[in-house]
N, C-alpha and C. Protein backbone atom coordinates (compact mmCIF):
# COMPACT_ATOMS: atom_id res chain seq x y z
N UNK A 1 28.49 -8.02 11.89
CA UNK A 1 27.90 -8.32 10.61
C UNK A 1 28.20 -7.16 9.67
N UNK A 2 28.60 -7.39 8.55
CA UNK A 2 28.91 -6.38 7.55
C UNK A 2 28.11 -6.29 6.52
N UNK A 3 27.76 -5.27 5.99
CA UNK A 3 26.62 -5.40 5.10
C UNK A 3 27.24 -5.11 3.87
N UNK A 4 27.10 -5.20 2.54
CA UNK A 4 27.39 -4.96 1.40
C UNK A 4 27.41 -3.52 0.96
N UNK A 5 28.20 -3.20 0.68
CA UNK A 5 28.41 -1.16 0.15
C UNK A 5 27.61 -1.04 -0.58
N UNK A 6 26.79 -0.18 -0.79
CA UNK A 6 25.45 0.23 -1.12
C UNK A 6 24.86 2.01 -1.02
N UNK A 7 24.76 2.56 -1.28
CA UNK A 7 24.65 4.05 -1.16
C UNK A 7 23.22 3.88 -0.96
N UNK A 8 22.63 4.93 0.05
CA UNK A 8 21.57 5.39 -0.02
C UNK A 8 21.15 6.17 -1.20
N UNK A 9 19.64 6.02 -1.86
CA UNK A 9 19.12 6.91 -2.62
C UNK A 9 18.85 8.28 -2.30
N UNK A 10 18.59 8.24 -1.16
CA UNK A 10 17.53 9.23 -0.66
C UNK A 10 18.85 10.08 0.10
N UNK A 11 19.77 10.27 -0.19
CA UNK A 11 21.22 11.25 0.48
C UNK A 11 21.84 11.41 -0.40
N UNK A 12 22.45 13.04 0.21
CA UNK A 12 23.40 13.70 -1.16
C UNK A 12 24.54 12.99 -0.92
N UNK A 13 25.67 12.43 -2.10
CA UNK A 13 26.23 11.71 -2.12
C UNK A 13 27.59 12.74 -1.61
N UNK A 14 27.48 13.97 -1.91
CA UNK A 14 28.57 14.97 -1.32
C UNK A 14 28.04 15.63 0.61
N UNK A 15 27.39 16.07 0.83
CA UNK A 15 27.07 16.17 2.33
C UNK A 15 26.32 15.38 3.15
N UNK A 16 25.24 14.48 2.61
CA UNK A 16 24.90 13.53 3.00
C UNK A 16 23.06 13.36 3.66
N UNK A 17 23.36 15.13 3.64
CA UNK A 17 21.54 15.53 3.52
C UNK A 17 20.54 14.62 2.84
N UNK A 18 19.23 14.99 3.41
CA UNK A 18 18.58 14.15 2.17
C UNK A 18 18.12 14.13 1.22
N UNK A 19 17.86 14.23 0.03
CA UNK A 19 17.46 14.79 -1.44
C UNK A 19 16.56 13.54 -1.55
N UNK A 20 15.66 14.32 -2.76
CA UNK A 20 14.97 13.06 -3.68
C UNK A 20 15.78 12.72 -4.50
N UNK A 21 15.56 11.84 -4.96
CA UNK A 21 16.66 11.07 -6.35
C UNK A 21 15.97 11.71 -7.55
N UNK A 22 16.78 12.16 -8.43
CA UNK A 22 17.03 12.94 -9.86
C UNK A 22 16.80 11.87 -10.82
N UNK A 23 15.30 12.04 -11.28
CA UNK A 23 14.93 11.14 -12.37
C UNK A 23 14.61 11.83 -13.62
N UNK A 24 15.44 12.72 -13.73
CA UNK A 24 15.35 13.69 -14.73
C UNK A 24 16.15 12.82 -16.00
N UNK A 25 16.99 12.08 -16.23
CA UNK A 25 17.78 11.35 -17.03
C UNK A 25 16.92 10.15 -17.26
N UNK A 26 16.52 9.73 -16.66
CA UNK A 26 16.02 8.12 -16.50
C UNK A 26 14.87 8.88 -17.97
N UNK A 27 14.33 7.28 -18.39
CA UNK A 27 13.36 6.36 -19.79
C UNK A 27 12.03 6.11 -19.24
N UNK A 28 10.79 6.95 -19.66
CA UNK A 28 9.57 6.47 -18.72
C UNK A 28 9.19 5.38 -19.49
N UNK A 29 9.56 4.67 -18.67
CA UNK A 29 8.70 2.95 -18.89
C UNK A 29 6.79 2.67 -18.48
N UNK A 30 6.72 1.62 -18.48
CA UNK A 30 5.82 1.24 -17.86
C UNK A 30 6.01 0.59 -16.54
N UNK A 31 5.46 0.80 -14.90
CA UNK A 31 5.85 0.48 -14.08
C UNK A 31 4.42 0.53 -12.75
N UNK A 32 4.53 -0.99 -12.70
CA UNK A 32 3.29 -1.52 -11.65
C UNK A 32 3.91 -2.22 -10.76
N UNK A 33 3.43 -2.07 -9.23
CA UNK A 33 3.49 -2.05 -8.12
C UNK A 33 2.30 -2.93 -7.20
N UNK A 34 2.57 -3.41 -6.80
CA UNK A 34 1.40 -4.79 -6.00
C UNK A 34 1.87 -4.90 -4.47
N UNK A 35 1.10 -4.61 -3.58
CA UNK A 35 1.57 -4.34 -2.31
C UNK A 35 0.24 -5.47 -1.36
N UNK A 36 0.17 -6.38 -0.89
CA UNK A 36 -0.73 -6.34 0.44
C UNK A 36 -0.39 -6.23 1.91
N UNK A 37 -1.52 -6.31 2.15
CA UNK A 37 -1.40 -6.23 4.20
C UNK A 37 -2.62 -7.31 4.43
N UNK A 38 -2.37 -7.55 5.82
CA UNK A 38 -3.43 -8.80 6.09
C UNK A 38 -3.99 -7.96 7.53
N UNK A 39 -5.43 -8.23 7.73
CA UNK A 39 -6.08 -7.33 8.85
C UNK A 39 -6.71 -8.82 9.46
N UNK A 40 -5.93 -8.92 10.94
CA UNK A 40 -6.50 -10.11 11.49
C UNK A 40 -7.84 -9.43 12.50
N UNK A 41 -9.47 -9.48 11.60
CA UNK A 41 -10.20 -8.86 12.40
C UNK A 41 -10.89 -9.69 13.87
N UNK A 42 -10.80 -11.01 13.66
CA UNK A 42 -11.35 -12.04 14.52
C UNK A 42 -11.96 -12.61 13.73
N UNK A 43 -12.56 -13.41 14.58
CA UNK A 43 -13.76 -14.58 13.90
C UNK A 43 -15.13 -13.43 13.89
N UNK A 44 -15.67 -13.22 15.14
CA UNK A 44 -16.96 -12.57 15.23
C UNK A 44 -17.08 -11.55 13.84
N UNK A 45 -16.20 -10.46 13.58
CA UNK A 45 -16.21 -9.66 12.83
C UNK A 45 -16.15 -10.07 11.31
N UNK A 46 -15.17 -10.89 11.10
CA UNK A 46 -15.07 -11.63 10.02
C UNK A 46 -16.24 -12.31 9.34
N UNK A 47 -16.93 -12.94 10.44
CA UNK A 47 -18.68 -13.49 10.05
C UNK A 47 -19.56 -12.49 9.91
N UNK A 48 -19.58 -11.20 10.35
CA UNK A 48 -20.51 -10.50 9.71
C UNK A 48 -20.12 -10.20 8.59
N UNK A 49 -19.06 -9.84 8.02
CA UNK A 49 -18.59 -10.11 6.60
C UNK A 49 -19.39 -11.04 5.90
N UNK A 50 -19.02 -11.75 6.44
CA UNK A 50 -19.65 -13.11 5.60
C UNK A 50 -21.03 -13.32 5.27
N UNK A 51 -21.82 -12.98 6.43
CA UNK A 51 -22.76 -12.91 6.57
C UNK A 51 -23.56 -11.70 5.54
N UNK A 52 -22.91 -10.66 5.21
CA UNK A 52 -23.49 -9.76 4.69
C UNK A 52 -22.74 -9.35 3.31
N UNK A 53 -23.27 -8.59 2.58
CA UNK A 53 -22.53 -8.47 1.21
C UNK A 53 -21.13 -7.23 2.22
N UNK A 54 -21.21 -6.42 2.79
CA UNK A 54 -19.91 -5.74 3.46
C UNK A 54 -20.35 -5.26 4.68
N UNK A 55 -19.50 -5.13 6.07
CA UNK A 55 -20.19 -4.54 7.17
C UNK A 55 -20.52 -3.10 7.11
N UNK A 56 -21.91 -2.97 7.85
CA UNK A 56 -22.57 -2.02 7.04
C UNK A 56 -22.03 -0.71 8.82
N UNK A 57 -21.50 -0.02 8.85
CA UNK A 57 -21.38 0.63 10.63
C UNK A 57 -22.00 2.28 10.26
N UNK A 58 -22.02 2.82 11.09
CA UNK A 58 -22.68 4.64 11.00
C UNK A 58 -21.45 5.07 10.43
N UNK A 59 -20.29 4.98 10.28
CA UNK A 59 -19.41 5.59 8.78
C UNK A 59 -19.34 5.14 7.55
N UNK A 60 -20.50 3.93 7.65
CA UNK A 60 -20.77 3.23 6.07
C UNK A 60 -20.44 2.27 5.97
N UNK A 61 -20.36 1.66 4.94
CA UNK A 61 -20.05 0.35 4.60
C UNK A 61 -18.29 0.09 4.56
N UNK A 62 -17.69 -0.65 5.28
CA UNK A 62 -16.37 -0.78 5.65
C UNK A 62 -15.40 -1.14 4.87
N UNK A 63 -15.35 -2.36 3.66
CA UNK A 63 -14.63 -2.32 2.60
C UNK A 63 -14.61 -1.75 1.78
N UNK A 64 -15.58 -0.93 1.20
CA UNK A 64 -16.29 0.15 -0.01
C UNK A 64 -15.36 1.25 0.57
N UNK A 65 -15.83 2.13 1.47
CA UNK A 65 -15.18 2.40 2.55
C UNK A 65 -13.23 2.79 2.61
N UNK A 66 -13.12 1.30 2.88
CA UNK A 66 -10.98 1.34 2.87
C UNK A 66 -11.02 1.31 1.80
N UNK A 67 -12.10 1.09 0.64
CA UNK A 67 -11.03 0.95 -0.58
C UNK A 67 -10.97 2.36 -1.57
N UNK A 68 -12.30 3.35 -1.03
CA UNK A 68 -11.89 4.61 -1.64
C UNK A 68 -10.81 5.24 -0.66
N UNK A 69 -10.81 4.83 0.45
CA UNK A 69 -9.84 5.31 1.41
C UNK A 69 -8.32 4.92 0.58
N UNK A 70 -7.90 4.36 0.29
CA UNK A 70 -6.83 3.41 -0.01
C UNK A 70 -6.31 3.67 -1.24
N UNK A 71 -7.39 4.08 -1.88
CA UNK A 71 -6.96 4.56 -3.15
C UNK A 71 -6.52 5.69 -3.29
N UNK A 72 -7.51 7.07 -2.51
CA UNK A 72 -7.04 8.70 -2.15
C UNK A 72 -5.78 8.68 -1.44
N UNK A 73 -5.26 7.94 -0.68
CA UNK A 73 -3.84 7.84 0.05
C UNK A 73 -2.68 7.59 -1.02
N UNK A 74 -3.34 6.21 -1.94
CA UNK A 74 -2.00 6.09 -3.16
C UNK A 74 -2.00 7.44 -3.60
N UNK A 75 -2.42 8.56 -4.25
CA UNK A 75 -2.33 9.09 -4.84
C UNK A 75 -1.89 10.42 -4.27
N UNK A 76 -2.31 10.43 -2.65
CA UNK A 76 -1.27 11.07 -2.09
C UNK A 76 -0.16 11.23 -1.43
N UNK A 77 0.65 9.89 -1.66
CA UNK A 77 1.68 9.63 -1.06
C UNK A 77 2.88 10.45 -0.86
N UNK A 78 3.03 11.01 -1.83
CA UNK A 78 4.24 11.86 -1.78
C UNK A 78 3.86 13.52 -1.15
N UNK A 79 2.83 13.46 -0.64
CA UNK A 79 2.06 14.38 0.79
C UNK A 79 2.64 13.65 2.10
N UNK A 80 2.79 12.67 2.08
CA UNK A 80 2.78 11.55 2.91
C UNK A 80 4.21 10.98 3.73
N UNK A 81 4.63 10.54 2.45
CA UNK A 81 6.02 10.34 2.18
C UNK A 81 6.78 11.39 1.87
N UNK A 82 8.10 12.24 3.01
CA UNK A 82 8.58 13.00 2.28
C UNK A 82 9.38 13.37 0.89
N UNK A 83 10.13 12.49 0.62
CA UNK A 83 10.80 12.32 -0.69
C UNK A 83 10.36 11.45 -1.82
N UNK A 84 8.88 10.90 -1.66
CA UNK A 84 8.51 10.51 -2.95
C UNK A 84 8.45 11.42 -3.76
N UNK A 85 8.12 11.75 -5.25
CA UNK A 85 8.15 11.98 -6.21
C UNK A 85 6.40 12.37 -6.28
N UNK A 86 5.87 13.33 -6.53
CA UNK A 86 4.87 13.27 -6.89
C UNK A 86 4.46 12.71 -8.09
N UNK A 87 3.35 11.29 -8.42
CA UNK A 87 2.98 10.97 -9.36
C UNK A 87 1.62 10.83 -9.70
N UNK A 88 1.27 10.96 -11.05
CA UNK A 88 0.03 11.27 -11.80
C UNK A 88 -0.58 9.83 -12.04
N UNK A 89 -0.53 8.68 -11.11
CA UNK A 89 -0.77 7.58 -11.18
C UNK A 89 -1.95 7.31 -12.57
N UNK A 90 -2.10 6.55 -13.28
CA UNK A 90 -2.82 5.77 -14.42
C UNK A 90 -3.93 5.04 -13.84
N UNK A 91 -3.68 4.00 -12.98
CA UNK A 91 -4.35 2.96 -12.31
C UNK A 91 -4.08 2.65 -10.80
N UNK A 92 -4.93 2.49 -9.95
CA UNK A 92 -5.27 2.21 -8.75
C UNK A 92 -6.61 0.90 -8.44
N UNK A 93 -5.72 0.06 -8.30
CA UNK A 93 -6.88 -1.18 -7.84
C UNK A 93 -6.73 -1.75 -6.79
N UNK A 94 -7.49 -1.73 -5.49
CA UNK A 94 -7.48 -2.20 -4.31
C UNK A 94 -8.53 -3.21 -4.22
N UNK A 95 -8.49 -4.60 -4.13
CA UNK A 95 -9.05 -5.73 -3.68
C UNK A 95 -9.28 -5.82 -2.09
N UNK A 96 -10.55 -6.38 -1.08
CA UNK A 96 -10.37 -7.05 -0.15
C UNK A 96 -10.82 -8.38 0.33
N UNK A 97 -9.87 -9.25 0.29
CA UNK A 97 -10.94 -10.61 0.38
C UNK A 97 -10.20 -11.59 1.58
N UNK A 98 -11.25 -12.51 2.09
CA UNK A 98 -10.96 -12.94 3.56
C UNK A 98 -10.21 -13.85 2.94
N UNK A 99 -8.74 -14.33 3.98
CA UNK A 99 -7.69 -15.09 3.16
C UNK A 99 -7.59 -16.13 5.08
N UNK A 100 -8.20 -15.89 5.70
CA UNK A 100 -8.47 -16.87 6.61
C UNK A 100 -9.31 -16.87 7.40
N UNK A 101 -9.84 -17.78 8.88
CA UNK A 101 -10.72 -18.13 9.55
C UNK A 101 -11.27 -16.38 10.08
N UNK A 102 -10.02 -15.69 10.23
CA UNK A 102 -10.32 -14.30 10.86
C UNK A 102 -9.73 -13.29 10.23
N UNK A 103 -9.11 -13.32 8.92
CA UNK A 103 -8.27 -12.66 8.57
C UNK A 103 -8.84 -12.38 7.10
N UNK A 104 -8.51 -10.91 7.06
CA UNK A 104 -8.84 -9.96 5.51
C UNK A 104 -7.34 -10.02 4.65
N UNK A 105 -7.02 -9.81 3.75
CA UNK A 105 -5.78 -9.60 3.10
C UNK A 105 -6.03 -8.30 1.91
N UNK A 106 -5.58 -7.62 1.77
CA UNK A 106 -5.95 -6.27 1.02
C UNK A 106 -4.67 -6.18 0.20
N UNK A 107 -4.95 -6.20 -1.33
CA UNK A 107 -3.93 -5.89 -1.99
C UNK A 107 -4.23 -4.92 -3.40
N UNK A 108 -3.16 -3.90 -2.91
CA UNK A 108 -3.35 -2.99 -3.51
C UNK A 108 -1.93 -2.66 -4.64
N UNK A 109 -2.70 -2.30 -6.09
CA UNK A 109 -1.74 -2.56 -7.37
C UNK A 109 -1.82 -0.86 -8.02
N UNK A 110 -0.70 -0.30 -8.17
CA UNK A 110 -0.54 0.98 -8.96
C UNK A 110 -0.04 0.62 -9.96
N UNK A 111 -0.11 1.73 -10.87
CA UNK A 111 0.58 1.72 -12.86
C UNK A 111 0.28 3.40 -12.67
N UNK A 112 1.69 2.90 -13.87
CA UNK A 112 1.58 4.67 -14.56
C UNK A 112 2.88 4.12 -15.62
N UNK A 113 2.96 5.23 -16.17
CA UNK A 113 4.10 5.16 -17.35
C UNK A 113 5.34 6.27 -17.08
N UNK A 114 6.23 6.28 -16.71
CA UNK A 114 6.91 7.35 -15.87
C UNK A 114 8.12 6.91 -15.56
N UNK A 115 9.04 8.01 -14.68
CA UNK A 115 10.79 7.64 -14.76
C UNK A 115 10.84 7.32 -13.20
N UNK A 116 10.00 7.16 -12.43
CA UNK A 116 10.01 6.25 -11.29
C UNK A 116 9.16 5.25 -10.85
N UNK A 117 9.66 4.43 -9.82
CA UNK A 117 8.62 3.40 -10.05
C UNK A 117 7.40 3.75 -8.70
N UNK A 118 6.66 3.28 -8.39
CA UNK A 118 5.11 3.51 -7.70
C UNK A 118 4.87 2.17 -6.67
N UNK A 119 5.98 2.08 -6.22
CA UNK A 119 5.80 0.93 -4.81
C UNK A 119 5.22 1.73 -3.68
N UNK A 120 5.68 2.74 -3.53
CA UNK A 120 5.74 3.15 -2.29
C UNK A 120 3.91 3.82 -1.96
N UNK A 121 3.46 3.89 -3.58
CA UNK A 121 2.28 4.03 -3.48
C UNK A 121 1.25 2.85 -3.61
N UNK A 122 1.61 1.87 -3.85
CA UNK A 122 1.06 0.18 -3.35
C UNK A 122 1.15 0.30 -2.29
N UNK A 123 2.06 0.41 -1.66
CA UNK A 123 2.44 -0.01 0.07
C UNK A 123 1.65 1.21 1.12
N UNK A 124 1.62 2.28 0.41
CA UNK A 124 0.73 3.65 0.74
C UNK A 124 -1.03 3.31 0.78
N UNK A 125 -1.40 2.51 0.17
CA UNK A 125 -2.55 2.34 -0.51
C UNK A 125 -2.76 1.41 0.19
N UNK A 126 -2.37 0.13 0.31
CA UNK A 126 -2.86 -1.23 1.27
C UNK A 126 -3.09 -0.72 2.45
N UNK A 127 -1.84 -0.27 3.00
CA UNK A 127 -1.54 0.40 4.38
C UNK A 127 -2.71 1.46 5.09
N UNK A 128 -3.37 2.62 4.67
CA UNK A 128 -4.47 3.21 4.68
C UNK A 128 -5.99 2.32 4.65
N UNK A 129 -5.91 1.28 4.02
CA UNK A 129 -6.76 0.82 3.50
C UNK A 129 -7.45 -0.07 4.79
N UNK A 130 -6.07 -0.53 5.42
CA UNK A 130 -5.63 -1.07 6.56
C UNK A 130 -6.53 -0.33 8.10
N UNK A 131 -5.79 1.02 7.90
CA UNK A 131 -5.92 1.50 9.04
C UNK A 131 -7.76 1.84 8.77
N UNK A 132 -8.16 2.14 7.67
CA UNK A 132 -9.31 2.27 7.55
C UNK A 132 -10.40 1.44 7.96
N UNK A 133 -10.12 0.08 7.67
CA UNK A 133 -10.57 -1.03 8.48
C UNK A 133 -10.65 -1.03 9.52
N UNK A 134 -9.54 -1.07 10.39
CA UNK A 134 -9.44 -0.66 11.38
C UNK A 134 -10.14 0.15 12.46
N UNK A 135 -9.68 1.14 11.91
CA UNK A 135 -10.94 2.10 12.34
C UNK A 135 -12.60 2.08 12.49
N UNK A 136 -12.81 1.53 11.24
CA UNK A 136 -14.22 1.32 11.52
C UNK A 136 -14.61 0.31 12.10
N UNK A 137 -14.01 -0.51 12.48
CA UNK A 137 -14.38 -1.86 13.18
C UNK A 137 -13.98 -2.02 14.69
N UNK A 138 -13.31 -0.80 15.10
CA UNK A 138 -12.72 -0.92 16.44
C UNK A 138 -14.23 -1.15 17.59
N UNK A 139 -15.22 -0.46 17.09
CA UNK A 139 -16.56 -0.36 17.73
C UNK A 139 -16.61 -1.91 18.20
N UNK A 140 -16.20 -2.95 17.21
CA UNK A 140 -16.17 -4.23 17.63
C UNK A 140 -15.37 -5.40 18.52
N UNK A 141 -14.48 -4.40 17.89
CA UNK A 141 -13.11 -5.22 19.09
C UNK A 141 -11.63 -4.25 18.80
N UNK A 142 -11.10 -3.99 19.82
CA UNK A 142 -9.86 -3.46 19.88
C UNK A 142 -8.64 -4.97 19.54
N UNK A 143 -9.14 -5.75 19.59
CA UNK A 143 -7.97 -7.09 19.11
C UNK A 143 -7.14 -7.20 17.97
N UNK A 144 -8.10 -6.13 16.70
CA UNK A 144 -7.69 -6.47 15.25
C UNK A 144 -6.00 -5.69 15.10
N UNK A 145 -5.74 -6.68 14.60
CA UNK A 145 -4.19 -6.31 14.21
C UNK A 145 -3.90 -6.47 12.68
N UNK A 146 -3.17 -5.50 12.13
CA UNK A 146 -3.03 -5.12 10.87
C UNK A 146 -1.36 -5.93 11.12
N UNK A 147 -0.88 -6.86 10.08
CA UNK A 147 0.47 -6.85 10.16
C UNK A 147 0.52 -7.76 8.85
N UNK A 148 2.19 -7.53 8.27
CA UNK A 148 2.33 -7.88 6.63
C UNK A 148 2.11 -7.27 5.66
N UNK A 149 2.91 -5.74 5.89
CA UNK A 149 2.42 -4.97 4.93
C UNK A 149 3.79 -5.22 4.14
N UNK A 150 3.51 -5.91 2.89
CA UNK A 150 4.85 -6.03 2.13
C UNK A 150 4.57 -5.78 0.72
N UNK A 151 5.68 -5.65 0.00
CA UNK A 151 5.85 -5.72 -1.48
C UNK A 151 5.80 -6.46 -2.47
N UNK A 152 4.91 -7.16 -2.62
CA UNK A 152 5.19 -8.68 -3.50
C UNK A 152 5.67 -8.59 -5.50
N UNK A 153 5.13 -7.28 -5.72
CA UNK A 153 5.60 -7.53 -7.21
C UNK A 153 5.82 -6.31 -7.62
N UNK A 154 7.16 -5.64 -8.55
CA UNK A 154 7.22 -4.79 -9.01
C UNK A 154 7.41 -4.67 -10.27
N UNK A 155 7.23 -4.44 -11.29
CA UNK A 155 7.71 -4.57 -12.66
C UNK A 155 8.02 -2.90 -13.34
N UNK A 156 9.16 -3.25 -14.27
CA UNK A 156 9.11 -1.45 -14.65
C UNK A 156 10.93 -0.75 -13.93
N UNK A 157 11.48 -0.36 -14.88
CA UNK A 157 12.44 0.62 -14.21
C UNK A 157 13.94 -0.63 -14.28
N UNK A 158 14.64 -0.49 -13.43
CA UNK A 158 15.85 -1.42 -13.70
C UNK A 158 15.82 -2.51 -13.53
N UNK A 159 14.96 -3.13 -12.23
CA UNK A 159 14.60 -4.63 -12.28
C UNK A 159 13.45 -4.84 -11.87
N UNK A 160 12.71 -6.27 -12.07
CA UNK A 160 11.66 -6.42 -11.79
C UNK A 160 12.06 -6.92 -10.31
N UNK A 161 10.64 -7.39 -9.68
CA UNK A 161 10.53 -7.97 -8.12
C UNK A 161 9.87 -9.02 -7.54
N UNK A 162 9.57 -9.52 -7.36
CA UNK A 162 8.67 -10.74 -7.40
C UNK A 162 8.85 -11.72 -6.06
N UNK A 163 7.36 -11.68 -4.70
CA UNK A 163 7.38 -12.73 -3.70
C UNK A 163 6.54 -12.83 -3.89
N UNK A 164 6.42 -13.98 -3.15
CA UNK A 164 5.08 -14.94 -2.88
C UNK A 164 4.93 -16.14 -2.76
C-alpha cells in the first residue's frame, strides 16, 4: 500500500529531527476545536447518575469533578504534548451527558484567536476528562472503558474539519 507524499510537520525537513512547526509567518485567525470521547460506565453506574443530580464519591462529585479536570489539562497541553505550541486559550467548554443505556459522551470545545490551531487541546481536554471519570468510578467497577476519542470539528487556519 502506498500512501500519498506528505511531509511530516513535526520534522526538520533538512535532518529529520523533530521541531515544532514555525508559526511565526502564519495570520492569527479565529480557531475552535471540538473533540469527544465516550466513557462506557455500565448500567449500575450510569443509574446513579441518573438517579442523582452527579455521583457524589469521597473525591467529590464526579462530572463537576472531570470537567474542572478537563479543562486544567486543555490548557496544559503543551506540558503534555511535547511539540505543541503553548497557548493562551480564550474558551474552554466541556459538556457531559449520557448518550446511551451505559454510556457518558464528553465533548470538549477550545477557541482562541492565534497562528495555530487548538485540536490537540480538545482532544487533551475530553481525554483527561475521561480518565478522570474513570478514576473516580473505578470504586464501582473496573469494566468502564473509555474509547472514541476523536476530532469532530475544527474551524480556523487553512481548512476547516467536520465529522459526525
Amino acid at each position: 500500500m502506498t500512501a500519498p507524499k506528505k511531509d511530516f510537520t513535526h520534522l526538520d525537513q533538512k535532518t529529520g529531527n523533530p521541531t515544532m512547526v514555525d508559526v511565526g509567518e502564519k495570520t492569527a485567525t479565529k480557531r475552535v476545536a471540538t473533540a469527544t470521547c465516550d466513557v462506557v460506565l455500565g448500567n449500575e453506574i450510569l443509574c446513579l447518575l441518573l438517579d442523582e443530580t452527579d455521583i457524589l464519591t469521597k473525591k467529590g462529585p464526579v462530572f463537576q469533578t472531570a470537567i474542572i479536570a478537563g479543562t486544567m489539562a486543555a490548557k496544559k497541553t503543551s506540558d503534555l504534548i511535547p511539540l505543541c505550541h503553548p497557548l493562551g486559550l480564550e474558551k474552554i467548554t466541556l459538556d457531559i451527558n449520557p448518550s446511551g443505556p451505559d454510556t457518558v459522551t464528553i465533548r470538549c470545545t477550545t477557541s482562541l484567536t492565534g497562528k495555530t490551531g487548538v485540536e490537540m487541546e480538545a482532544l487533551t481536554g475530553a481525554s483527561v476528562a475521561a480518565l478522570t471519570i474513570y478514576d473516580m468510578c473505578k470504586g464501582f467497577s473496573h469494566d468502564i472503558v473509555i474509547k472514541e476519542i476523536k476530532l469532530i470539528e475544527k474551524t480556523g487556519g487553512k481548512s476547516d474539519f467536520t465529522r459526525e
